[in-house]
Every structure is written in C-alpha cells, then in structure tokens.
C-alpha atoms as a PDB file:
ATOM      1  CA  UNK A   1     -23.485 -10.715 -11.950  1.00  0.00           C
ATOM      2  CA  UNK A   2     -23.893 -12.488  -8.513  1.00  0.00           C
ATOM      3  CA  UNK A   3     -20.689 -14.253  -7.573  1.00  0.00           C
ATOM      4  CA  UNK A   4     -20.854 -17.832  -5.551  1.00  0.00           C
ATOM      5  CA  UNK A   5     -19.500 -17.503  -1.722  1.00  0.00           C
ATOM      6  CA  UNK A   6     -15.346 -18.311  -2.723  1.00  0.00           C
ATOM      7  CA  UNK A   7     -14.498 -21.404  -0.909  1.00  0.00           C
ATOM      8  CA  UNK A   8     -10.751 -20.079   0.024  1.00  0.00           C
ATOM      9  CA  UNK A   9     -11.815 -17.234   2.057  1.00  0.00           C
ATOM     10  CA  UNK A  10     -15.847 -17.370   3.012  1.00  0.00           C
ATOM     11  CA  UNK A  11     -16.602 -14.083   1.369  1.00  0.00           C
ATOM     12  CA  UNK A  12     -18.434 -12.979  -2.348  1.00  0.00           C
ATOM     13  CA  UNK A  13     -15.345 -11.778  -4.499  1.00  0.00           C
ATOM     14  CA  UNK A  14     -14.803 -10.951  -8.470  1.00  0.00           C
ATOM     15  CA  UNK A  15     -12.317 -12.837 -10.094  1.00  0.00           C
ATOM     16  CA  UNK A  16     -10.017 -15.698  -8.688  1.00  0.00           C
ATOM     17  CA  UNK A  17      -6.890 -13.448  -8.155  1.00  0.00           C
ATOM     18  CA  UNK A  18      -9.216 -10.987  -6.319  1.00  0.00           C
ATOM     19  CA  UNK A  19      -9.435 -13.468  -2.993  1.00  0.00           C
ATOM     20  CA  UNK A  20      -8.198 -12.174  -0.197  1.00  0.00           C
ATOM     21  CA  UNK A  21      -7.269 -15.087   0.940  1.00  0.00           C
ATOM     22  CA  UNK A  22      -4.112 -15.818  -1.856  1.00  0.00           C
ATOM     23  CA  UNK A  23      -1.035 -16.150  -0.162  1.00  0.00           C
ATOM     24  CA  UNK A  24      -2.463 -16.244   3.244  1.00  0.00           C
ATOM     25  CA  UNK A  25      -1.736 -19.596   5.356  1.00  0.00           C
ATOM     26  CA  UNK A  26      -4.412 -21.136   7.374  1.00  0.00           C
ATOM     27  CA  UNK A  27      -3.899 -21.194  11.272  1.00  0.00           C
ATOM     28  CA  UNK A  28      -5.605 -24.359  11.336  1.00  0.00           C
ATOM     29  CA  UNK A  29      -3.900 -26.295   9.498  1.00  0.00           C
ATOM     30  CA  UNK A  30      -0.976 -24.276   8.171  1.00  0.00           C
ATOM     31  CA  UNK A  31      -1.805 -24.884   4.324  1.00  0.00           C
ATOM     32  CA  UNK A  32      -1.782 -21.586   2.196  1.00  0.00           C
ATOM     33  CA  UNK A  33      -4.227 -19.573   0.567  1.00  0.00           C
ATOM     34  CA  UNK A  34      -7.247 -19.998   2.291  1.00  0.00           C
ATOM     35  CA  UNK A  35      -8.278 -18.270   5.960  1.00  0.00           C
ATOM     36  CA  UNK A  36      -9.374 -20.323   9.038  1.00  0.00           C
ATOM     37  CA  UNK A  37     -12.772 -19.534   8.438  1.00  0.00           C
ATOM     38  CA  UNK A  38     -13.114 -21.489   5.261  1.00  0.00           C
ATOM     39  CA  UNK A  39     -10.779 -24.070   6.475  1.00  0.00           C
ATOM     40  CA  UNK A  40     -11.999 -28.109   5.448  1.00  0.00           C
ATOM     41  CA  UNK A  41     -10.515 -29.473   8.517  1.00  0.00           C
ATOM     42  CA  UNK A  42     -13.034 -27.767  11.209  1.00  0.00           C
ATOM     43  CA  UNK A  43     -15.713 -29.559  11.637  1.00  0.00           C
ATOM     44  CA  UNK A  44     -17.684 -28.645  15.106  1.00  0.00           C
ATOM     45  CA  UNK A  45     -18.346 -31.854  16.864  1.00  0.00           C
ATOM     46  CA  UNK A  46     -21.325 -31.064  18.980  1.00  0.00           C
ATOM     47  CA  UNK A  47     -24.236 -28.592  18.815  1.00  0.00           C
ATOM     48  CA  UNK A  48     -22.828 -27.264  22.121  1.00  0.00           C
ATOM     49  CA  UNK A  49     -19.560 -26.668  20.902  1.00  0.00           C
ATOM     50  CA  UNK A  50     -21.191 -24.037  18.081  1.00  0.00           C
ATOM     51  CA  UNK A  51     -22.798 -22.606  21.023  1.00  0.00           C
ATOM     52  CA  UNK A  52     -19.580 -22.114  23.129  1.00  0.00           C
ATOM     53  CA  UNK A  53     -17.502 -18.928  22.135  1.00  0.00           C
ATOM     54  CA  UNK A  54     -13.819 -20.772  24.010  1.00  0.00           C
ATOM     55  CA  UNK A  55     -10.882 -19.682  21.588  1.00  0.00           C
ATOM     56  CA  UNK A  56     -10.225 -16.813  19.364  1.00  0.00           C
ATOM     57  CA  UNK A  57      -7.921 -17.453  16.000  1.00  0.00           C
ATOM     58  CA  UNK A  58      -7.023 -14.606  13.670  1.00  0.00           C
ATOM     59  CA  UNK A  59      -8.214 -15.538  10.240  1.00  0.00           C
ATOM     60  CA  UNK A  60      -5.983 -13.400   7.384  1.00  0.00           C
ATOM     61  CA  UNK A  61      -2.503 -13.411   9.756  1.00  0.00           C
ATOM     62  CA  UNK A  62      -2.225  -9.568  10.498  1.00  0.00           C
ATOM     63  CA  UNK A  63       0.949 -10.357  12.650  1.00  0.00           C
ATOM     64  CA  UNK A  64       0.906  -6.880  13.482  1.00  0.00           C
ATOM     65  CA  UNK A  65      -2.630  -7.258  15.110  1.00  0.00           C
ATOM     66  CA  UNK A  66      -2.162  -6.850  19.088  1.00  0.00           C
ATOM     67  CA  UNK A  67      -4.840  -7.160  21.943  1.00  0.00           C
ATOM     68  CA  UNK A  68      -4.545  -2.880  22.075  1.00  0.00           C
ATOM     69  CA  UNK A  69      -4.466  -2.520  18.489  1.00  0.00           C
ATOM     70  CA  UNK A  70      -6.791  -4.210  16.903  1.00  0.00           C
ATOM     71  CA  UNK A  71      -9.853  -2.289  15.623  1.00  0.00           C
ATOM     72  CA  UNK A  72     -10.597  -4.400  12.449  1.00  0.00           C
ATOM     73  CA  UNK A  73     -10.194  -7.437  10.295  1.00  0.00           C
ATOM     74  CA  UNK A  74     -11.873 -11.013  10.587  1.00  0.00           C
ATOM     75  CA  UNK A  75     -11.425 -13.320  13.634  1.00  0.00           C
ATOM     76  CA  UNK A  76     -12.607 -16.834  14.297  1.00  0.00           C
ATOM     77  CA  UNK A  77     -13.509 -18.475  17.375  1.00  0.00           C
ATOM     78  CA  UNK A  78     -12.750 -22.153  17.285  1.00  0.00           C
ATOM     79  CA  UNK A  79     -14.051 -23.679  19.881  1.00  0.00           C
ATOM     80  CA  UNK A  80     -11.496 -25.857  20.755  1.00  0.00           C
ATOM     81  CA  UNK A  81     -10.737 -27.503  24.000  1.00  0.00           C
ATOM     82  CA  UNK A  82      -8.477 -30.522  25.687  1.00  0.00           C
ATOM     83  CA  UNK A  83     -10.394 -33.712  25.177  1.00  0.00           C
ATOM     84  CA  UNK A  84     -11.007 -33.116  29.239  1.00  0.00           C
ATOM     85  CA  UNK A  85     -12.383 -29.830  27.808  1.00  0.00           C
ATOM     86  CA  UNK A  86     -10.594 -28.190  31.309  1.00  0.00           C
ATOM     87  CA  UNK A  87      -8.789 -24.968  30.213  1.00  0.00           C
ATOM     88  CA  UNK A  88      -6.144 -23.203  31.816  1.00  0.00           C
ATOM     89  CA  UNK A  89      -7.869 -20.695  34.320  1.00  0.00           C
ATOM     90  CA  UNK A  90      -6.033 -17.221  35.363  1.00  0.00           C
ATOM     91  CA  UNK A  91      -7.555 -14.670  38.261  1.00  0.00           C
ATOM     92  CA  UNK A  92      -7.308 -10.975  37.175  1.00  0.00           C
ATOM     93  CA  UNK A  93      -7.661  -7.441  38.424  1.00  0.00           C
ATOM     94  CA  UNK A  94     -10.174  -5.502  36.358  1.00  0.00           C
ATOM     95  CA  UNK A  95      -9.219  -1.676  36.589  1.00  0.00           C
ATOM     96  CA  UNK A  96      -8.455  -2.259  40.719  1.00  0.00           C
ATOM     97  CA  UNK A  97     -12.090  -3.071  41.714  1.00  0.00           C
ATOM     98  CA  UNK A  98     -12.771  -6.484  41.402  1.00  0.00           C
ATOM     99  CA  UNK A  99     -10.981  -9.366  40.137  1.00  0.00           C
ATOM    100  CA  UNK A 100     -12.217 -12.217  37.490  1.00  0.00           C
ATOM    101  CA  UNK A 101     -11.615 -15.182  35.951  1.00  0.00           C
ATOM    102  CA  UNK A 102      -9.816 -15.927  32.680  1.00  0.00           C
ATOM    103  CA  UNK A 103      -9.574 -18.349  30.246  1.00  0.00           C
ATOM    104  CA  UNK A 104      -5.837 -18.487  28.903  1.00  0.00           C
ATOM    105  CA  UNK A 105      -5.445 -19.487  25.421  1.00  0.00           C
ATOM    106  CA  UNK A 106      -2.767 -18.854  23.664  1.00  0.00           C
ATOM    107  CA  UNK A 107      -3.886 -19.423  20.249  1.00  0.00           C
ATOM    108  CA  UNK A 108      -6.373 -16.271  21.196  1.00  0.00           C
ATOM    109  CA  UNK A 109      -5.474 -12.900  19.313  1.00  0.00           C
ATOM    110  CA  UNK A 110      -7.748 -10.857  21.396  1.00  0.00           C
ATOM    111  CA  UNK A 111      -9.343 -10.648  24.628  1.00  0.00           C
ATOM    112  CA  UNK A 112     -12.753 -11.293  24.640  1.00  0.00           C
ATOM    113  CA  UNK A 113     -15.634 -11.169  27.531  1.00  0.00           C
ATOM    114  CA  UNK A 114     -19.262 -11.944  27.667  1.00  0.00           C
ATOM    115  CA  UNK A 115     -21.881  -9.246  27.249  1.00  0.00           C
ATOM    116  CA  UNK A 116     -23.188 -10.537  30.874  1.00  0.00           C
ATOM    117  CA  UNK A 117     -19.756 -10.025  32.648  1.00  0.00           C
ATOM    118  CA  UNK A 118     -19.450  -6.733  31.011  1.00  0.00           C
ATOM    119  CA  UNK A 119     -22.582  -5.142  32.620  1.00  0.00           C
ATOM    120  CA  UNK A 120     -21.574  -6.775  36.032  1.00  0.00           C
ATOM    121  CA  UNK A 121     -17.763  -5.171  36.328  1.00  0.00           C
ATOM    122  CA  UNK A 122     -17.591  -2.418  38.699  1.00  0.00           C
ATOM    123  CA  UNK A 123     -15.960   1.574  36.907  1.00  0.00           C
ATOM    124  CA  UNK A 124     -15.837   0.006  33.588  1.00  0.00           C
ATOM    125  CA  UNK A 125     -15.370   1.967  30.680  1.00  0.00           C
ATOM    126  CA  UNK A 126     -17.968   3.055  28.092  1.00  0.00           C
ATOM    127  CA  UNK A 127     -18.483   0.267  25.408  1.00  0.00           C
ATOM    128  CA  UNK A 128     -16.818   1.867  21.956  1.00  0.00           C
ATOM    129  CA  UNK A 129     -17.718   0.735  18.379  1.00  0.00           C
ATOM    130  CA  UNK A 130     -15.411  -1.659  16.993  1.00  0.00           C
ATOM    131  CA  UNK A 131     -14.803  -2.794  13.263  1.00  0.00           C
ATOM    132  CA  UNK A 132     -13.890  -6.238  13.851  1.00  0.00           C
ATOM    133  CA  UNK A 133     -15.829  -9.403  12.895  1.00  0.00           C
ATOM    134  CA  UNK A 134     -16.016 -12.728  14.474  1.00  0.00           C
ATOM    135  CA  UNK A 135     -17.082 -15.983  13.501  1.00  0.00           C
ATOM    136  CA  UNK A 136     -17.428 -19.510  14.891  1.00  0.00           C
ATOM    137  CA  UNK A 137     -17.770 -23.069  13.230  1.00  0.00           C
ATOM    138  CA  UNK A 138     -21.549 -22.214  13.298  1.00  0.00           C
ATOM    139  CA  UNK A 139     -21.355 -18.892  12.009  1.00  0.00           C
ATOM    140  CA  UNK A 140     -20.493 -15.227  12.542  1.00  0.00           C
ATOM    141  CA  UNK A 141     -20.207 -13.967  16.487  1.00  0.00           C
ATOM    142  CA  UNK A 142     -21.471 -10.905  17.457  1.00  0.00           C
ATOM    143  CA  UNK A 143     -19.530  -8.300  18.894  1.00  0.00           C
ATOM    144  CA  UNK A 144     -21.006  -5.174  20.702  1.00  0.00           C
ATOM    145  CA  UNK A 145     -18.007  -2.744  21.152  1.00  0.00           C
ATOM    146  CA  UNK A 146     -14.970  -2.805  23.136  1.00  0.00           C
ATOM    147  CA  UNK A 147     -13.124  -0.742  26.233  1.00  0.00           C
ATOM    148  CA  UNK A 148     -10.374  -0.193  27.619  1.00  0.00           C
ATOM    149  CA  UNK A 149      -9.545  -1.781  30.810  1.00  0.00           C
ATOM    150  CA  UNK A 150      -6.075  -1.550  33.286  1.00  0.00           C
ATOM    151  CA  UNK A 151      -5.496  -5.622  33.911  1.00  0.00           C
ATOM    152  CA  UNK A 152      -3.301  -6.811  36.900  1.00  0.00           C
ATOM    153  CA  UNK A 153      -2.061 -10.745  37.199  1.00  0.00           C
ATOM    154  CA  UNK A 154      -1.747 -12.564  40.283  1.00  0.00           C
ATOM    155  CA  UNK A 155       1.834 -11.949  40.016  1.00  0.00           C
ATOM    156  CA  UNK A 156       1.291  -7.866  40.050  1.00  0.00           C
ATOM    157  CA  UNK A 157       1.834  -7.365  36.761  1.00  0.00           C
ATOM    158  CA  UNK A 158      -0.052  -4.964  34.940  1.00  0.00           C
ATOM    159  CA  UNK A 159      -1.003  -3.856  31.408  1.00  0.00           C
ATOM    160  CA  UNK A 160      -3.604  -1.606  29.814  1.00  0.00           C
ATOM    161  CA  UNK A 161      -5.682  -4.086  26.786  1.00  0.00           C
ATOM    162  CA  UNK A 162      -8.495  -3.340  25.032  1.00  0.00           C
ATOM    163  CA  UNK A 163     -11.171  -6.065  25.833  1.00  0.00           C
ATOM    164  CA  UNK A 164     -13.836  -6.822  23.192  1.00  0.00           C
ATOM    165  CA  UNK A 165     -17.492  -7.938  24.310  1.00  0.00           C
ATOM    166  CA  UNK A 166     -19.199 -10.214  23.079  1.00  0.00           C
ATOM    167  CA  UNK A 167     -23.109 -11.282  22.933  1.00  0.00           C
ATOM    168  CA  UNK A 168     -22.801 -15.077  23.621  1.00  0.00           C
ATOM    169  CA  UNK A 169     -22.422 -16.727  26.643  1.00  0.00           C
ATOM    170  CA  UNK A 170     -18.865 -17.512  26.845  1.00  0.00           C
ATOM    171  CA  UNK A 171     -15.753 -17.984  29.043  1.00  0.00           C
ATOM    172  CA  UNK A 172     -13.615 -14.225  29.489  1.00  0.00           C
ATOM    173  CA  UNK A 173     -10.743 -15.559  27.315  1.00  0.00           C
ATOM    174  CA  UNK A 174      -7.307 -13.978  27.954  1.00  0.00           C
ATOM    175  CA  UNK A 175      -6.101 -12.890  24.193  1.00  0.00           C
ATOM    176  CA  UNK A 176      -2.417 -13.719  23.353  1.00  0.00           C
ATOM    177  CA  UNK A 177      -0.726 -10.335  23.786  1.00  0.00           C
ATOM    178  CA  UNK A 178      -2.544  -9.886  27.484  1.00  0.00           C
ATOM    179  CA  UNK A 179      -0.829 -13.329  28.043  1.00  0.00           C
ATOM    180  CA  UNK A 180       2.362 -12.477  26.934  1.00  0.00           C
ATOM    181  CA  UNK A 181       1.935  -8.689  28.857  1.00  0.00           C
ATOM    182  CA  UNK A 182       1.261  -9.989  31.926  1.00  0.00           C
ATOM    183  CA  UNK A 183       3.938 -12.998  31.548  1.00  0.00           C
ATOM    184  CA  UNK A 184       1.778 -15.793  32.449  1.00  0.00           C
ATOM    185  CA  UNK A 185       3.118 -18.207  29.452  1.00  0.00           C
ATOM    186  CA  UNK A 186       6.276 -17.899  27.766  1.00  0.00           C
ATOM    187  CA  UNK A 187       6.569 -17.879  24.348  1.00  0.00           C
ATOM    188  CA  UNK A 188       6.514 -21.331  22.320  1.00  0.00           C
ATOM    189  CA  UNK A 189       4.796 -22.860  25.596  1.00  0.00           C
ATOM    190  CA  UNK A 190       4.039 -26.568  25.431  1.00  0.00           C
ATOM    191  CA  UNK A 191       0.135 -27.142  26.210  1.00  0.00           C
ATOM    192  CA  UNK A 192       0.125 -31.460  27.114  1.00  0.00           C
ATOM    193  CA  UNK A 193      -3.116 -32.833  26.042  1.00  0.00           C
ATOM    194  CA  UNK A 194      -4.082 -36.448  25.909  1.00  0.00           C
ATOM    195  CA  UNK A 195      -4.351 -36.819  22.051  1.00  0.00           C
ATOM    196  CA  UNK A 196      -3.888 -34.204  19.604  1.00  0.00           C
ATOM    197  CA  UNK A 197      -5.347 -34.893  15.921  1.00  0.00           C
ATOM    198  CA  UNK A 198      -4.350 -34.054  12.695  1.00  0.00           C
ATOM    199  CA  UNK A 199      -6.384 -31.930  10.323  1.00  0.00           C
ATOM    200  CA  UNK A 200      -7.720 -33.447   7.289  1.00  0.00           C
ATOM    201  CA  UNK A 201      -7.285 -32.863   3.705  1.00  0.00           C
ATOM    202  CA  UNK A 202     -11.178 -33.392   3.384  1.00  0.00           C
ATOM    203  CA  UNK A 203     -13.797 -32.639   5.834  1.00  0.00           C
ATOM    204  CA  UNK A 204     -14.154 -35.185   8.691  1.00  0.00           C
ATOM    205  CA  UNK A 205     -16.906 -37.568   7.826  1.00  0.00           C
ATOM    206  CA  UNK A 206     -16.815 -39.324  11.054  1.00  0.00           C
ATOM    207  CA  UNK A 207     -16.601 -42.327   9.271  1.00  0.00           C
ATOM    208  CA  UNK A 208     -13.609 -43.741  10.373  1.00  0.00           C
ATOM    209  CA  UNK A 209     -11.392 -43.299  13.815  1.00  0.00           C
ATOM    210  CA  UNK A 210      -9.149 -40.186  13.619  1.00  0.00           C
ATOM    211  CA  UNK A 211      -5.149 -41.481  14.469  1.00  0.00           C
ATOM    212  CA  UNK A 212      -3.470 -39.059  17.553  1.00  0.00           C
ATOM    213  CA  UNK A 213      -0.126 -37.525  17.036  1.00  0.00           C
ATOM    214  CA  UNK A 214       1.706 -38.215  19.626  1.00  0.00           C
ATOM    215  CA  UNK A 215       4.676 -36.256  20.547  1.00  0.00           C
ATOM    216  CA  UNK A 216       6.916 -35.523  23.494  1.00  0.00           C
ATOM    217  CA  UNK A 217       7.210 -32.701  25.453  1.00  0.00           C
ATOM    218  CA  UNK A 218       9.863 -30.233  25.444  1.00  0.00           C
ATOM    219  CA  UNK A 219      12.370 -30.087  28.303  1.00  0.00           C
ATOM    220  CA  UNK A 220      12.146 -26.624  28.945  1.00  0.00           C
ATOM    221  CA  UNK A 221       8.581 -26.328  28.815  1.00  0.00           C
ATOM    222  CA  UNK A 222       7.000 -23.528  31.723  1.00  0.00           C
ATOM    223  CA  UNK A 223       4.034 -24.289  33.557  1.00  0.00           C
ATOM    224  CA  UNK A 224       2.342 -20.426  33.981  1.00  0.00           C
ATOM    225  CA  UNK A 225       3.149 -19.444  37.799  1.00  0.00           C
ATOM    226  CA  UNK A 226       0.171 -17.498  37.835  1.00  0.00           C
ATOM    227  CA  UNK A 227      -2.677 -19.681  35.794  1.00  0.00           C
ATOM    228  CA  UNK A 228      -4.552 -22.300  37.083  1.00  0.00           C
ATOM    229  CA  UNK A 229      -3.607 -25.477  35.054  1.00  0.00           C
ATOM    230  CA  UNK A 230      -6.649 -27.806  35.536  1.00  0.00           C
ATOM    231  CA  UNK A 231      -6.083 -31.327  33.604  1.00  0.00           C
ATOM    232  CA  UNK A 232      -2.913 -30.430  32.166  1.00  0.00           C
ATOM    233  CA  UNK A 233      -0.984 -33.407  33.198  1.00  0.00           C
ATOM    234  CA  UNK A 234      -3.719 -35.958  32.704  1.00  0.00           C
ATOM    235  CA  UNK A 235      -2.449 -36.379  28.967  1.00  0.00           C
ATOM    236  CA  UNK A 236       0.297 -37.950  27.039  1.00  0.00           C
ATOM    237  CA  UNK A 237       0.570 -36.074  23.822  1.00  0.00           C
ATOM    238  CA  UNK A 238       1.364 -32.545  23.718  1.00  0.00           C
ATOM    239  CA  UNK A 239       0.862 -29.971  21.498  1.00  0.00           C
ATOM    240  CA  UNK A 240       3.107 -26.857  20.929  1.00  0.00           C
ATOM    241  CA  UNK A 241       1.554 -23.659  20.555  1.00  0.00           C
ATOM    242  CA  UNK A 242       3.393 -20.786  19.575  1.00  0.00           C
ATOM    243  CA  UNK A 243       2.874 -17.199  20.796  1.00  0.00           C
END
C-alpha cells in the first residue's frame, strides 16, 4: 500500500498514531504536533529567499541536540531575515589560522558553512559523514559531512564545535550552542526588528496586508560585545528569541 506524504510531519508513515510528529510543537509557530518542516505558516516570499541557506531551526525539538553533538535528526533552514535583511555579523578564529565571518542567529541549532568556504580555510579537518538532514522552504539542503574545528571570538573565548558543510551558497551561520560557548548573546536575548508578523492558521495567500506585532523591548536586553549588530536599532518592534 503506498501511503500519501502526512501533512504533520513531511514524511510517508503507516497509520495516524505512527507520525513522528504527535506531540511535537512546531518552532514556528509553537502549535503541537506537527514539525517546522510541514508547518502552514512558512511561506518563502521570494525565489531568492529558497535560494539563500540564512537560518537553521531544529524540526522534531531534540533539546538535547548541541552544535558538538549532533550527528542526526531533521533540521530546517528558514530563511528568515530582519525586513532590512542585515544580520548580526561576528569575526572568528578558525583553528588559529585565519579568521572569518559569521552569521549569528540564535534560532540556529547548528553551525553551518558553505562548501566554498570550506575548501578555502587553511589546516582544516577532514570532512566526516554525517546523518543529519536539512531542508529549506524550497526543499531538502544538502549536506556534505562535517569537522571539527577549535573556534575563538573576538573576545578570546574559545570552544571546540563541530561545523557542518553545506553545498549551497550561503552565509557561515554561527549555530546556537557556538553562540552561547563563546558568550556572544545571552540567553533570552531581545533581537529589535522593525515589524515582526504573526504566523497564520492557513497558508499566506498574499491576499490581504499581514498586521505587525508590536512589542517593547526588555530592559535588560544585551547587545553582543563581540557581534557586529548591523540595522538592529533601525526598528520598533522586537522580537524575543530564546536560546
């Protein structure tokens, strides 16, 4: 019997209570059983933004799952950005030969770089098989392998990640735990954007304007010493991300 793709979790599956997805809550829009991938509310707004690989969201919630532990399980890359589309940009120490640029993105649960900027880093390690699988709004992501890699922040700190490659052309994105390692955001850090929008029940139609939540920003929010904040302030809205 050929079973239908299941609309909770993306996948072919037996019976209802066989989806993997039951009892899972999405990280898009925090509703339960069904995983980011298979989420109504994404909708990718451009061609261009199926292309871009920007952040990485961990479909099925293994809370466990850390930028040096993860070897398997679904992820999906967003490709979500400020309505300036200017991310926060960090400088980083690859094994102590060379130094390059990061995305930082907290909602990321790995760290990712491109396939090009892997062949150009200086003593890297040999690429490893990996069992994880990626997917954007336009489909699954290829991933060639991973290594290991000793990372340094502006601020000296260091930590050993493992650092996934991937075969698009992408922005290196700085994975959650590598954020938290090398303490360039604090945990529940407030991201200010100019509009944030609420997901939909339904999938967007784009027949109608979408209404902003608005909502202010915390007094003890951080601004990362070390990361390079570029339209952060232009907003009014903000957005809280937790780590």
């Amino acid at each position: 019997m050929v079973h239908n793709r299941c609309h909770r979790c993306n996948r072919t599956h037996g019976p209802h209570d066989q989806c993997p997805a039951m009892g899972k809550t999405c990280h898009i829009c925090s509703k339960p059983n069904h995983f980011t991938v298979a989420c109504r509310s994404v909708k990718p707004h451009t061609s261009q933004h199926r292309k871009n690989v920007n952040d990485l969201m961990q479909l099925d919630q293994h809370d466990t799952c850390t930028d040096s532990e993860s070897d398997s399980g679904e992820f999906f890359l967003n490709c979500f950005k400020g309505l300036e589309g200017k991310p926060w940009t960090t400088e980083c120490e690859i094994n102590g030969k060379e130094s390059i640029i990061f995305k930082i993105d907290t909602d990321a649960d790995v760290t990712v770089v491109s396939r090009t900027q892997y062949k150009k880093l200086k003593g890297k390690s040999k690429l490893e098989e990996t069992g994880i699988h990626l997917y954007s709004p336009g489909g699954p992501i290829k991933c060639s392998g991973k290594f290991s890699a000793q990372i340094r922040s502006v601020k000296g700190v260091e930590t050993k990640l493992t650092v996934y490659v991937v075969e698009t052309r992408s922005e290196n994105l700085l994975g959650r735990g590598a954020i938290q390692a090398l303490d360039l955001v604090s945990v529940n850090e407030i991201i200010t954007f100019e509009e944030v929008y609420p997901c939909q029940d339904t999938p967007a139609t784009g027949s109608g304007p979408m209404q902003p939540i608005k909502s202010k920003e915390s007094s003890n929010s951080t601004t990362p010493e070390s990361g390079k904040r570029t339209g952060a302030n232009e907003g009014t809205g903000s957005h809280r991300r937790n780590i």
